[in-house]
N, C-alpha and C. Protein backbone atom coordinates (compact mmCIF):
# COMPACT_ATOMS: atom_id res chain seq x y z
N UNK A 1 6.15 -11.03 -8.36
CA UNK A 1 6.55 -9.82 -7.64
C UNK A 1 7.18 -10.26 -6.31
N UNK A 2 8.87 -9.84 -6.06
CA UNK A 2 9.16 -10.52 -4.77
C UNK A 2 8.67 -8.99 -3.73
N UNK A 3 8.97 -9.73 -2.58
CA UNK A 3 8.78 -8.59 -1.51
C UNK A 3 9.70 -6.93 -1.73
N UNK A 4 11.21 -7.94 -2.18
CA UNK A 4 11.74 -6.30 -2.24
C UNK A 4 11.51 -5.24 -3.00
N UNK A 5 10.59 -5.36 -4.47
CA UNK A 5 9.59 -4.69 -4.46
C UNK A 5 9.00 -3.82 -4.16
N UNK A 6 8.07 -4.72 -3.33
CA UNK A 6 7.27 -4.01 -2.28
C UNK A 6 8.17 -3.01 -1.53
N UNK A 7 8.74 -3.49 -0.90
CA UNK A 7 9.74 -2.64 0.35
C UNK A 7 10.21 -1.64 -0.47
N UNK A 8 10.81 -1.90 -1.56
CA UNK A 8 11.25 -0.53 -2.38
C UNK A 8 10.69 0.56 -2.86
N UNK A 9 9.39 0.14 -3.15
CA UNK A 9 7.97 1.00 -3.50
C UNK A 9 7.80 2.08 -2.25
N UNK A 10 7.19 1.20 -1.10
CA UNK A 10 6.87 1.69 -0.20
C UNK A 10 7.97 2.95 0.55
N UNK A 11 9.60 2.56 0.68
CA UNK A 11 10.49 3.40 0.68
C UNK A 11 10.79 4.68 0.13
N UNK A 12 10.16 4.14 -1.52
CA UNK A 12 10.87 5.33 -2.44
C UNK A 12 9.46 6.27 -2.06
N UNK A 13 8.37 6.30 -1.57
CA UNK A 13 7.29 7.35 -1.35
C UNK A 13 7.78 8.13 0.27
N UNK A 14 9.09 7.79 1.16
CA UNK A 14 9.50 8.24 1.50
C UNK A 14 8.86 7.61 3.39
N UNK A 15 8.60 6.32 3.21
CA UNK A 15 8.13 5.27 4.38
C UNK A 15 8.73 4.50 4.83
N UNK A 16 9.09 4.86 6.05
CA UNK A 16 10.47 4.30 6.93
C UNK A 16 9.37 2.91 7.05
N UNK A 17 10.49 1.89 7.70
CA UNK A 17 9.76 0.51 8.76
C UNK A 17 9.95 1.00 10.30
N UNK A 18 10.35 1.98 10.62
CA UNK A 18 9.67 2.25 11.66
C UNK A 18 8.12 2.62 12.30
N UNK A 19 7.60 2.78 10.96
CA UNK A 19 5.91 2.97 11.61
C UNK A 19 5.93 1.41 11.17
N UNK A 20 4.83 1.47 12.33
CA UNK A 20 4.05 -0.30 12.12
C UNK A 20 3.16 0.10 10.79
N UNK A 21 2.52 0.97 10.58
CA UNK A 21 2.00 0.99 9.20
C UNK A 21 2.67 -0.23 8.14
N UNK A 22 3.97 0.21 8.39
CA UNK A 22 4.58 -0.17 7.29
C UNK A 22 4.76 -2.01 7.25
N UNK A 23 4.66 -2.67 8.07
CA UNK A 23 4.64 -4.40 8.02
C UNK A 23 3.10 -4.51 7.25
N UNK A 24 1.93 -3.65 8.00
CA UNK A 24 0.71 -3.59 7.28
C UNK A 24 0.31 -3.58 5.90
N UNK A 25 1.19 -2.47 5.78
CA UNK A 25 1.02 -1.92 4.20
C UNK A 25 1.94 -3.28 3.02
N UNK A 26 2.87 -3.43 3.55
CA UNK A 26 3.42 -4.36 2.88
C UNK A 26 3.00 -5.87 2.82
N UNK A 27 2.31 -6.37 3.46
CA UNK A 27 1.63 -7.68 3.95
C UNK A 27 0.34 -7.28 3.37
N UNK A 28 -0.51 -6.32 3.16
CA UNK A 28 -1.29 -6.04 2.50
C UNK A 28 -1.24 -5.98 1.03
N UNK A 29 -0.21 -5.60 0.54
CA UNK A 29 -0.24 -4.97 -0.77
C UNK A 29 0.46 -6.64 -1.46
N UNK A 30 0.67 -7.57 -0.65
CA UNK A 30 1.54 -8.70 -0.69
C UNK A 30 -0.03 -9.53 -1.01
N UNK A 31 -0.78 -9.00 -0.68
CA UNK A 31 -2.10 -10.01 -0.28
C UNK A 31 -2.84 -9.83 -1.14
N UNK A 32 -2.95 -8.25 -1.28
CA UNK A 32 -3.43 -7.88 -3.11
C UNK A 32 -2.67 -8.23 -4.40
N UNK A 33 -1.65 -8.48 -4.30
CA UNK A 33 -1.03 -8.74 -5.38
C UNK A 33 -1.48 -10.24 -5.71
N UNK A 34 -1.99 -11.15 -4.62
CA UNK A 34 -2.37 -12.40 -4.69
C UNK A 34 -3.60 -12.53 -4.89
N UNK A 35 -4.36 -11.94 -4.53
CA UNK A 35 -5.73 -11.93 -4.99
C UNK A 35 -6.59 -10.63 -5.08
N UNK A 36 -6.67 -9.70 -6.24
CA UNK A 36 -6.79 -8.56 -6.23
C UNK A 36 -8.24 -8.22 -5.53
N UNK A 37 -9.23 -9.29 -5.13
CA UNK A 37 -10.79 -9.05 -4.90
C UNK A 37 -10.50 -8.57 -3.33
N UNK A 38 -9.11 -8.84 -2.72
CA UNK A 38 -9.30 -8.00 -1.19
C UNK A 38 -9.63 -6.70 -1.58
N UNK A 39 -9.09 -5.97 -2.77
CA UNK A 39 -9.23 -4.33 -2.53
C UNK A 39 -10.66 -4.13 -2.97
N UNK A 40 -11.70 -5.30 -3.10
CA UNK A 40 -13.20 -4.38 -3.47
C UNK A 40 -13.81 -4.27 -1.56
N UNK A 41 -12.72 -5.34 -0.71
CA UNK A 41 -13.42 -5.05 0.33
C UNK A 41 -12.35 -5.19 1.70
N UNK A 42 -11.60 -3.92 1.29
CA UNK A 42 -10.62 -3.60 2.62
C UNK A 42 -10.79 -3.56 3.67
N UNK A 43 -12.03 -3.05 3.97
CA UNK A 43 -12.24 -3.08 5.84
C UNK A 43 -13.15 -4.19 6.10
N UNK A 44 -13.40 -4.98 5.61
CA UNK A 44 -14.20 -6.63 6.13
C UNK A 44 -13.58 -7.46 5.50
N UNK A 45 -12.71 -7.43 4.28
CA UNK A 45 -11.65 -8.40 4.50
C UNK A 45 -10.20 -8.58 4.62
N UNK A 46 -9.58 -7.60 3.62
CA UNK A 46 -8.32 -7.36 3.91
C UNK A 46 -7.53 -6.80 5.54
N UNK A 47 -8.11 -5.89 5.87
CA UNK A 47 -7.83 -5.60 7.74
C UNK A 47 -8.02 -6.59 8.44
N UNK A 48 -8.82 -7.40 8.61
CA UNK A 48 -9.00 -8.44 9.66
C UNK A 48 -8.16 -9.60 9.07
N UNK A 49 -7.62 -9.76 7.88
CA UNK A 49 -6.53 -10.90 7.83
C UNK A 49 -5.11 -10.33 8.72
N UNK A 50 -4.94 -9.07 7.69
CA UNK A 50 -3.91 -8.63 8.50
C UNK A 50 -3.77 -8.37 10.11
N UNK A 51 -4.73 -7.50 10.46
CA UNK A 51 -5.02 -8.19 11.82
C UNK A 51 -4.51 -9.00 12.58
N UNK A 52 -4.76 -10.49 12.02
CA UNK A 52 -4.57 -11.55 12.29
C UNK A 52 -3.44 -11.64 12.34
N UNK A 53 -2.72 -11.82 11.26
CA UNK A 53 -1.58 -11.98 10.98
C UNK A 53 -0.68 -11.40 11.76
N UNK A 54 -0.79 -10.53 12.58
CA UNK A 54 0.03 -9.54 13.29
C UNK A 54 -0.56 -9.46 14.79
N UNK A 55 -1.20 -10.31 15.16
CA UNK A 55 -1.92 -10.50 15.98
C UNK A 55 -2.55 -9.08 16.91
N UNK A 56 -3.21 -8.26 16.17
CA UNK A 56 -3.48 -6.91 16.87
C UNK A 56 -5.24 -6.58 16.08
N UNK A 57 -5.70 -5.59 16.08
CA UNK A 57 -7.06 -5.14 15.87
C UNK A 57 -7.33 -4.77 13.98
N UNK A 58 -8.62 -4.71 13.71
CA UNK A 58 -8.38 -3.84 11.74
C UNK A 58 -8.63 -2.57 12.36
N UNK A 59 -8.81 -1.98 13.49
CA UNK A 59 -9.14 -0.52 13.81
C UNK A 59 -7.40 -0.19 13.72
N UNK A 60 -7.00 -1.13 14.42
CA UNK A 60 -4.90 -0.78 14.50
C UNK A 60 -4.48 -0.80 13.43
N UNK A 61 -4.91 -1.51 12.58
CA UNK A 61 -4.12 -1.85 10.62
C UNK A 61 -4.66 -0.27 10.15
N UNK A 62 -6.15 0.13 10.25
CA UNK A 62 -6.46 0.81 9.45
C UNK A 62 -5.29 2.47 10.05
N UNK A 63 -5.79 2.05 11.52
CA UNK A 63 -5.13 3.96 11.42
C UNK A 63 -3.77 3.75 11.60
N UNK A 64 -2.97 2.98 11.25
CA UNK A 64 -2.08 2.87 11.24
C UNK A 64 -1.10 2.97 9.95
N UNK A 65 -2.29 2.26 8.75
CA UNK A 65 -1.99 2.22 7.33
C UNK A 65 -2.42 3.75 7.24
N UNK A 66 -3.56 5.03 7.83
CA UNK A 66 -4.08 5.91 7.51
C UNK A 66 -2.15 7.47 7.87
N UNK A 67 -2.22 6.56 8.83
CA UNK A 67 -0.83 7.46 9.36
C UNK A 67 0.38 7.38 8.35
N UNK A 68 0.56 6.24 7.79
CA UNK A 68 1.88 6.23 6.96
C UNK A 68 1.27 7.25 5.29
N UNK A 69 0.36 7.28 5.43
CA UNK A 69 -0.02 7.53 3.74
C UNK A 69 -0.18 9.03 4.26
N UNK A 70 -0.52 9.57 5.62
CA UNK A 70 -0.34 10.94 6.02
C UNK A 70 1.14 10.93 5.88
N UNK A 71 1.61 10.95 6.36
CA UNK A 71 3.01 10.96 6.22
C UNK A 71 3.86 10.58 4.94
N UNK A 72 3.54 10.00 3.92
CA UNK A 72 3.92 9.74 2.46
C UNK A 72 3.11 11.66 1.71
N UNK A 73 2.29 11.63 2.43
CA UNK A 73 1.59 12.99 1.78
C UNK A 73 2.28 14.18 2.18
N UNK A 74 2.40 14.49 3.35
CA UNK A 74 3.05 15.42 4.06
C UNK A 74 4.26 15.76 4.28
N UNK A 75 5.42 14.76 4.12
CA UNK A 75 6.52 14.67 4.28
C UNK A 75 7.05 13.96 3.49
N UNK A 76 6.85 12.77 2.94
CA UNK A 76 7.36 11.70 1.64
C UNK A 76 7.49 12.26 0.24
N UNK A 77 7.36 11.27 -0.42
CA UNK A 77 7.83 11.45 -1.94
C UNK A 77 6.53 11.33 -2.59
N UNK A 78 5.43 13.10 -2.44
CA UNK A 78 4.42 13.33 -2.78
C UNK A 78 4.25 12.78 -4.28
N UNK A 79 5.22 13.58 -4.82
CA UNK A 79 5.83 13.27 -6.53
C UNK A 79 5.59 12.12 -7.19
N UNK A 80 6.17 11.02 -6.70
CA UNK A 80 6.19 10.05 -7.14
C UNK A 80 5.09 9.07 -6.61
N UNK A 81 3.85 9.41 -6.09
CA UNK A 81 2.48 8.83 -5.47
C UNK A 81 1.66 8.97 -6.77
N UNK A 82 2.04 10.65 -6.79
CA UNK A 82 0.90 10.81 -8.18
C UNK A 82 1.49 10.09 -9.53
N UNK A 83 2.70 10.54 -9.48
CA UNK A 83 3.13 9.91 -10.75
C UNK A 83 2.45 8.49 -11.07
N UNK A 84 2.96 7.49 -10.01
CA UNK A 84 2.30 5.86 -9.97
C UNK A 84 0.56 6.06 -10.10
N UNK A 85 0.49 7.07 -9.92
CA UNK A 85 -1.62 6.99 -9.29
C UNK A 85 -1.64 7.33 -10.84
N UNK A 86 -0.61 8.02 -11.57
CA UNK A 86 -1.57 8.58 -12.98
C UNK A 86 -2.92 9.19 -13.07
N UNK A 87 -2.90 9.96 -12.07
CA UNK A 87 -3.35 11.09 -12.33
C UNK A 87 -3.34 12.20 -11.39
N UNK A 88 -3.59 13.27 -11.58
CA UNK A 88 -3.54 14.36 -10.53
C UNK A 88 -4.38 13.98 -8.92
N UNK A 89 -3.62 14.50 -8.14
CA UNK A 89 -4.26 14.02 -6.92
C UNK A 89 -4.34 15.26 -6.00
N UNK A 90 -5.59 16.01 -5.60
CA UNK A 90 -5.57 17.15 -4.78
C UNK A 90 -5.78 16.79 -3.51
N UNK A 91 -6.09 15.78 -3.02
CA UNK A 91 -6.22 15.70 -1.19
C UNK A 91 -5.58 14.35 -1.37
N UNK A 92 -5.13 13.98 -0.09
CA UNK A 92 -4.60 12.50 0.58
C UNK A 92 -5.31 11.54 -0.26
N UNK A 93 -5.01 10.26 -0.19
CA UNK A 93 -5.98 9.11 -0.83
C UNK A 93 -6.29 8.49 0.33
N UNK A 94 -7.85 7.93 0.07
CA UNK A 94 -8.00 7.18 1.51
C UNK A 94 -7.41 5.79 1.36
N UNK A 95 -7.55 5.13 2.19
CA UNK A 95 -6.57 3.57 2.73
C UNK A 95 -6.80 2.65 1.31
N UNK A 96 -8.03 2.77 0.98
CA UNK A 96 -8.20 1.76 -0.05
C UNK A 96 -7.61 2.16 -1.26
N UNK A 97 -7.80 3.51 -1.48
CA UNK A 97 -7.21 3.94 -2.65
C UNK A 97 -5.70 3.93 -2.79
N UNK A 98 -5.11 4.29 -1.75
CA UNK A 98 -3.48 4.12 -1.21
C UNK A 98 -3.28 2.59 -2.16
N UNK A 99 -3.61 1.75 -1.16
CA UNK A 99 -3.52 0.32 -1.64
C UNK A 99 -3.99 0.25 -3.43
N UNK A 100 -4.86 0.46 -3.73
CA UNK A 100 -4.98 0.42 -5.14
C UNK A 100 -3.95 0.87 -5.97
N UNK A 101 -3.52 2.30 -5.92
CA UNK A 101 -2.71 2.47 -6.71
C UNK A 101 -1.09 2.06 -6.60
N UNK A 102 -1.11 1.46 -4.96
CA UNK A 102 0.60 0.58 -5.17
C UNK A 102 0.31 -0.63 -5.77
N UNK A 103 -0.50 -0.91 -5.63
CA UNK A 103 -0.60 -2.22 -5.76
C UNK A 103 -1.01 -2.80 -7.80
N UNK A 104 -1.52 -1.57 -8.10
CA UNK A 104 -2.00 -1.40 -10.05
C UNK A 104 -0.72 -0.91 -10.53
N UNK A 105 0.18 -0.20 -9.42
CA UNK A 105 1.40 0.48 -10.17
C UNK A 105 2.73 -0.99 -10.02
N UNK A 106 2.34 -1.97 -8.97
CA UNK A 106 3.41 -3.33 -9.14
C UNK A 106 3.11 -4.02 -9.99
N UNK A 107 1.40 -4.18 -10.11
CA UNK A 107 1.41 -5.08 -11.05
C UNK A 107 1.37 -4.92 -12.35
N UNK A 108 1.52 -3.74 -12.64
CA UNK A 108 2.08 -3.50 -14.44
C UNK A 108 3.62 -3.38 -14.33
N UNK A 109 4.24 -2.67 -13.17
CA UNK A 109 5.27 -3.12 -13.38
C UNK A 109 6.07 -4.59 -13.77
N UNK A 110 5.59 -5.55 -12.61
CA UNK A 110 5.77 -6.90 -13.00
C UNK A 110 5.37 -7.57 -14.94
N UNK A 111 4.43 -7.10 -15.09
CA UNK A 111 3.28 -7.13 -16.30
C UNK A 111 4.13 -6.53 -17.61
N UNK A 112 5.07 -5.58 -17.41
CA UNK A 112 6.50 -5.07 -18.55
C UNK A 112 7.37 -5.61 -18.32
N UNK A 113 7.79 -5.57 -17.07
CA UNK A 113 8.93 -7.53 -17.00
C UNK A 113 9.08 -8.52 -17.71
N UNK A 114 7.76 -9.06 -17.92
CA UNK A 114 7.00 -10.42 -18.69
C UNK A 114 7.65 -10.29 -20.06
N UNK A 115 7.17 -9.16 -20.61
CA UNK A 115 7.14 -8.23 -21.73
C UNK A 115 8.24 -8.20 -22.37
N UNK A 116 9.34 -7.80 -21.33
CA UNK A 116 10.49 -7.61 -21.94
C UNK A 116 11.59 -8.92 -22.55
């Protein structure tokens, strides 16, 4: 899975790179795609790499990743969240779940690639 990908994913739900969310979300979902055991533990491990990586706080990753997925909900490409989530979705997803379903919806994508 290259990055543009990612960047394209994250775009087509209607997520500029003007929120910092968005280096987060993508460096995250970059990190899950590499080792899927960050998403059993997002806020003690996945946030504090990124964190790091960006040299700022996991309180800054989290409400920051929490703001873009408000904004993918509220204003983005609601449509195509659920579609990838496969299944109906009545409230926001929280941070971890966000991440889960971009990140289960790249890697089957990649996974029919193979395939083809």
């Amino acid at each position: 899975m290259n990055e543009q990908d990612i960047e394209y994913l994250i775009r087509s739900l209607g997520i500029g790179s003007t929120y910092r969310g968005y280096r987060y979300l993508n460096y995250g979902i970059k990190l899950c795609l590499e080792d899927e055991d960050y998403l059993l533990s997002v806020s003690k491990l996945l946030y504090p790499l990124i964190a790091r990586h960006y040299r700022t706080t996991s309180y800054s990753v989290e409400r920051d990743i929490r703001t873009i997925i408000k904004v993918c909900w509220e204003r983005g490409n609601k449509r195509l969240l659920q579609e990838i989530a496969l299944r109906p979705m009545h409230e926001r997803p929280s941070c971890s779940e966000f991440l889960d379903i971009l990140t289960a919806h790249l890697r089957q994508k990649s996974a029919s690639r193979l395939v083809v």
